[in-house]
Protein backbone atom coordinates (compact mmCIF):
# COMPACT_ATOMS: atom_id res chain seq x y z
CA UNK A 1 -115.85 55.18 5.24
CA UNK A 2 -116.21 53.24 1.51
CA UNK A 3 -119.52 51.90 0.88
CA UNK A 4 -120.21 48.59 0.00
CA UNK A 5 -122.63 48.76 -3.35
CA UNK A 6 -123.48 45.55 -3.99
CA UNK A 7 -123.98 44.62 -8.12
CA UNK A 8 -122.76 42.02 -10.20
CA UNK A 9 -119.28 41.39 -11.51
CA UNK A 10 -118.99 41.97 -14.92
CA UNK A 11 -116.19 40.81 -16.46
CA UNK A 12 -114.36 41.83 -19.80
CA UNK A 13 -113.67 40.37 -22.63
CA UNK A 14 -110.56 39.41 -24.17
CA UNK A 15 -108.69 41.17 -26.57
CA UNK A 16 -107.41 38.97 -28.74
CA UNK A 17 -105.67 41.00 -31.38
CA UNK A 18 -103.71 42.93 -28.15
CA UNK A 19 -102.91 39.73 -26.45
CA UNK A 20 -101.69 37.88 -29.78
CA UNK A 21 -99.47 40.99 -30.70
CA UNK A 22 -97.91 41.10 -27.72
CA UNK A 23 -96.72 38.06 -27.22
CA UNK A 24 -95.92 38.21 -30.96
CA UNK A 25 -93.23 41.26 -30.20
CA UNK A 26 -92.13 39.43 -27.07
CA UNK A 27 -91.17 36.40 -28.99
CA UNK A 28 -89.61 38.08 -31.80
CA UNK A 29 -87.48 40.39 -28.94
CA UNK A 30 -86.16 37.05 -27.46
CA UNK A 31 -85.41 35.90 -30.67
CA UNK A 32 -83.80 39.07 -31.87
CA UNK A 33 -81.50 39.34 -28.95
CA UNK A 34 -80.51 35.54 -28.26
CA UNK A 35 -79.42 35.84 -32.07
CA UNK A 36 -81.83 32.97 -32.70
CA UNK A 37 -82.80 34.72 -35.94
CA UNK A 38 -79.93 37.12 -37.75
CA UNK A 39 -81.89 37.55 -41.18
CA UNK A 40 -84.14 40.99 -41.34
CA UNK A 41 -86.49 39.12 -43.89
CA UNK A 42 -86.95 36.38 -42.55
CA UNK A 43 -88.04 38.43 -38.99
CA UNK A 44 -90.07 40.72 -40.64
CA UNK A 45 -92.10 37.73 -42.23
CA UNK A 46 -92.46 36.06 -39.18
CA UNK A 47 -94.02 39.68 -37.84
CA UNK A 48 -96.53 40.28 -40.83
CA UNK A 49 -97.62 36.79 -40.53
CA UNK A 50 -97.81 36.58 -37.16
CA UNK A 51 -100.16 39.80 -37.17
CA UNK A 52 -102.36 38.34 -39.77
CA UNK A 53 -102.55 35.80 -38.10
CA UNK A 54 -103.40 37.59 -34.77
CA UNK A 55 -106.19 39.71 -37.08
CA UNK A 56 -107.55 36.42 -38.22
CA UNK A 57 -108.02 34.98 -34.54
CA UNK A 58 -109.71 38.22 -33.62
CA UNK A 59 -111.93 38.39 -36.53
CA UNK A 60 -112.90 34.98 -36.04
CA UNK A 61 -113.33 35.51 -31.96
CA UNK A 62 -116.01 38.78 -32.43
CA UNK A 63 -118.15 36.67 -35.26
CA UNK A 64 -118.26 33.56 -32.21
CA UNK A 65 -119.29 36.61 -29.93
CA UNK A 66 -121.51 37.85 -32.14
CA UNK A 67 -120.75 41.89 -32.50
């Protein structure tokens, strides 16, 4: 029989370097295979400055949080 503990939800925080990166390499995927983009330099700009981008956000999120 579980027991029923009874304590605050604590809830996490987002990570927004994961998050941002993933939906980065989903985008780029759909892109890749739809033939949207056929150039290899062009896609692997779009990926480093997507990720800097990404890096930025989450830099920027953690100084708002403050750690």
């Amino acid at each position: 029989m579980p027991r029923e503990v009874e304590r605050p939800r604590q809830l996490h925080r987002t990570d927004w370097m994961a998050l941002l990166s993933g939906v980065l390499f989903v985008v780029l995927g759909i892109l890749v295979v739809t033939r949207a983009i056929t150039d290899w330099l062009v896609l692997s700009g779009v990926l480093v400055l997507g990720l800097a981008l990404a890096g930025l956000v989450a830099i920027i999120a953690r100084a708002v949080r403050g750690k």
